[in-house]
Protein backbone atom coordinates (compact mmCIF):
# COMPACT_ATOMS: atom_id res chain seq x y z
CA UNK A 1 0.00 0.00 0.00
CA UNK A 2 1.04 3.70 0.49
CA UNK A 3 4.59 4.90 1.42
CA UNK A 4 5.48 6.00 4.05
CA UNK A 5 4.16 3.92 6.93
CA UNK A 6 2.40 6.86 7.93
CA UNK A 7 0.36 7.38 4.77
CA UNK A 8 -0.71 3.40 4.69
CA UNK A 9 -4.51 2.66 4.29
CA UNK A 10 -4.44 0.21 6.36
CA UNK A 11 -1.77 -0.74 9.16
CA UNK A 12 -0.48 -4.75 9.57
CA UNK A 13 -2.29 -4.35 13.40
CA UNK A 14 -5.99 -3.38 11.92
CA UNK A 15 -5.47 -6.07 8.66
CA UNK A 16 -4.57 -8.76 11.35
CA UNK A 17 -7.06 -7.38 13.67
CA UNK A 18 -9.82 -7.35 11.47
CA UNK A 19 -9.58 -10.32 9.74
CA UNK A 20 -9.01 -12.14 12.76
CA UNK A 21 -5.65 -13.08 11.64
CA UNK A 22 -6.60 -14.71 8.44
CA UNK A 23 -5.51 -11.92 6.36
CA UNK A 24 -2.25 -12.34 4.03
CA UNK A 25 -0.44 -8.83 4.80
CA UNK A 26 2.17 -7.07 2.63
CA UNK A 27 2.84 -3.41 2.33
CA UNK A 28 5.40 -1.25 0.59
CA UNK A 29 6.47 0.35 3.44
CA UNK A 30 7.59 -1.70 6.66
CA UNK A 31 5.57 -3.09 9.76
CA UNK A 32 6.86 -4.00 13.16
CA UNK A 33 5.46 -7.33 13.76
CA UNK A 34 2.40 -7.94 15.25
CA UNK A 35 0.99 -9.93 18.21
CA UNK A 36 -2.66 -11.37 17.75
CA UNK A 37 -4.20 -13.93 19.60
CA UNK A 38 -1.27 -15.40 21.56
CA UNK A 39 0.36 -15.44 17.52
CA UNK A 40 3.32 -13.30 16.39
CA UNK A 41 2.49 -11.64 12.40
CA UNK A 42 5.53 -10.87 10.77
CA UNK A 43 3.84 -8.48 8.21
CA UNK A 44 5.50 -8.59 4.77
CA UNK A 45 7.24 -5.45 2.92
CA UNK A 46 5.97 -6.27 -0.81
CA UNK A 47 8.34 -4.36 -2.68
CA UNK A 48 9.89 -4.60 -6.42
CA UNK A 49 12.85 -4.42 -5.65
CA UNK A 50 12.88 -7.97 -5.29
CA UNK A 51 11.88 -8.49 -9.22
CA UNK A 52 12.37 -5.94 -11.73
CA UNK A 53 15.77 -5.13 -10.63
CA UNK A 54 16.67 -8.86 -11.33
CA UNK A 55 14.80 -9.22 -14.86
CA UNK A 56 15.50 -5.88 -16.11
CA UNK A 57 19.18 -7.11 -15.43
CA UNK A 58 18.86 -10.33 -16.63
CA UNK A 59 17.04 -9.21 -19.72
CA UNK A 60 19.93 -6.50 -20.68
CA UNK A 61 22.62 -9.04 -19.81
CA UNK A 62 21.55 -11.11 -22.83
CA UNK A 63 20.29 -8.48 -24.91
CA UNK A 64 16.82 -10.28 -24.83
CA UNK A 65 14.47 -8.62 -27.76
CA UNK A 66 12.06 -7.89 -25.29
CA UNK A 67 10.56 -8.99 -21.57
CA UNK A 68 8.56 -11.29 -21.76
CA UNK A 69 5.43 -12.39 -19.21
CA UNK A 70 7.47 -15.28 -18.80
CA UNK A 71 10.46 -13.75 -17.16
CA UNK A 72 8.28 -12.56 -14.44
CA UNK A 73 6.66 -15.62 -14.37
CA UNK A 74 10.33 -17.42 -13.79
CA UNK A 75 10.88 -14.34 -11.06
CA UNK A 76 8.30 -15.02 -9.09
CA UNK A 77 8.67 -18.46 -8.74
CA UNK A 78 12.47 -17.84 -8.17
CA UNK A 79 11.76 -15.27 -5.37
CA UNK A 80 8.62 -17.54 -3.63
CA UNK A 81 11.63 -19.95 -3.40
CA UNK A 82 13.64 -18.43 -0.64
CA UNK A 83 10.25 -17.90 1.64
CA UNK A 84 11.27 -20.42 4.52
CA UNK A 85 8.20 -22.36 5.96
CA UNK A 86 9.09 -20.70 9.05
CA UNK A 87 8.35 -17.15 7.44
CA UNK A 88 4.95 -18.84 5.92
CA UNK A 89 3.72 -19.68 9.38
CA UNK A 90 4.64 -16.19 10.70
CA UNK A 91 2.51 -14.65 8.08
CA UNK A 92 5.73 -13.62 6.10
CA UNK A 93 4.87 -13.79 1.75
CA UNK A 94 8.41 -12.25 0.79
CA UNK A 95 12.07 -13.31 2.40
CA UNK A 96 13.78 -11.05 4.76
CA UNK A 97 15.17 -7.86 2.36
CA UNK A 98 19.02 -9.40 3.77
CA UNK A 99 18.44 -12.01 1.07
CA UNK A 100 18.24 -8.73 -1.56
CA UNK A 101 21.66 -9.14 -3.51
CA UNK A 102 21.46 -13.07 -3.79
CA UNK A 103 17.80 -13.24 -4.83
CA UNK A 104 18.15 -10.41 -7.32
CA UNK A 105 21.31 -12.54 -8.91
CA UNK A 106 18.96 -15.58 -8.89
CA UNK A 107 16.35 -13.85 -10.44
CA UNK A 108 18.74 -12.37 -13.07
CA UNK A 109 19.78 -15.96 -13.89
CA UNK A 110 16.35 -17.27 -13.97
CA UNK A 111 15.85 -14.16 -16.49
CA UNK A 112 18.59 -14.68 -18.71
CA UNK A 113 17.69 -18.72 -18.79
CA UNK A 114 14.17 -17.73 -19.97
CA UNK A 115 15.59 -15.15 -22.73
CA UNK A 116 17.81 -18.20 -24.55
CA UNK A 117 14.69 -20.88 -24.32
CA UNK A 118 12.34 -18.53 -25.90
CA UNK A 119 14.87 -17.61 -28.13
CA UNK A 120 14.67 -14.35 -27.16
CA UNK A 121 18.22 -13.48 -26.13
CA UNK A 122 20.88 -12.07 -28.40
CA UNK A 123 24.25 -12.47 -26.58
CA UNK A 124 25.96 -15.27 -28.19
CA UNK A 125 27.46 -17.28 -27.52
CA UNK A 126 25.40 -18.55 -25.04
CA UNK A 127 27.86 -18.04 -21.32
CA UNK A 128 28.35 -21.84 -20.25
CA UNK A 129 27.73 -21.09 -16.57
CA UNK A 130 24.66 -18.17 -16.34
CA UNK A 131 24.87 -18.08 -12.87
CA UNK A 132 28.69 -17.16 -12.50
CA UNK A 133 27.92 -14.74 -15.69
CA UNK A 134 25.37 -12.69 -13.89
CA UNK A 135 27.37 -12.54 -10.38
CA UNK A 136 30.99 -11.31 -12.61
CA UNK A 137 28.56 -8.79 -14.09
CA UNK A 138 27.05 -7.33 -10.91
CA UNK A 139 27.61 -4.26 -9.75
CA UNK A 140 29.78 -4.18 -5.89
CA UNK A 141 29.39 -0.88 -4.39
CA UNK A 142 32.86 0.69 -4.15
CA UNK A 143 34.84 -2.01 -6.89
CA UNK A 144 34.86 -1.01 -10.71
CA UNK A 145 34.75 -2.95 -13.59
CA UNK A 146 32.88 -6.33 -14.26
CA UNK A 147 31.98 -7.54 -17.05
CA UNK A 148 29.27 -6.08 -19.09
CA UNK A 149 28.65 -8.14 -22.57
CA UNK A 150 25.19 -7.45 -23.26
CA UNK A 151 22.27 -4.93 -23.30
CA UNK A 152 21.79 -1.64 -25.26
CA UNK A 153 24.73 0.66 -26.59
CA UNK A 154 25.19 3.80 -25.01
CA UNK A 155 26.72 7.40 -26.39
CA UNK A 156 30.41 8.13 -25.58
CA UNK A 157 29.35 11.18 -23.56
């Protein structure tokens, strides 16, 4: 819902509260947990910076010819993966944003895979080991250079 916390229609303690703790709560801005019903909610942040950053990455890497529905089909299934049973029965739908870097690379990956099966992709030849392609090619705040083999051309200025 609305950022910030403050502007929210609703807050994690009324969606719990009113739904008598059936709801499935995720917001855009963050919620301390909350305690319903002798039950501790661990309310979501839904966020996209969990997906697009990933398949917009992937999808330049590999100079896919467009973005598919399928990439954020692949995305979602990719990020649903790292949601722990644990976080399920807390109420949690997204993984703690500490998992950020390595489920964005994943997600890449997943991106890029898509691209070359639906023949979409345009980097070739194909890198033997995606995975290891889209970590070398990631940016690491205060280190320069990386590889960077696909995606659009840009001016010299």
């Amino acid at each position: 819902l609305s950022n910030p916390t403050a502007k929210a229609e609703v807050t994690a303690e009324n969606a719990y509260r009113w739904s008598d703790g059936k709801c499935i709560f995720a917001a855009g801005s963050p919620f301390a947990p909350v305690e319903y019903n002798g039950r501790t909610y661990v309310p979501g942040q839904g966020n996209n910076v969990f997906i697009f950053p990933g398949v917009g990455f992937g999808a330049w890497l590999v100079g896919a010819t467009e973005v598919a529905d399928e990439f954020f089909l692949d995305a979602a299934r990719e990020l649903a993966s790292y949601v722990t049973e644990e976080e399920l029965a807390q109420g949690r739908i997204y993984p703690a944003i500490a998992h950020l870097r390595e489920v964005s690379r994943n997600v890449a990956t997943r991106t890029a895979e898509c691209a070359y099966k639906m023949g979409l992709a345009t980097l070739s030849p194909r890198p033997d080991d995606l995975l290891s392609f889209v970590e070398r090619s990631m940016y690491v705040p205060g280190e320069y250079g990386g590889e960077v083999a696909g995606g659009a051309d840009f001016p010299a200025e």
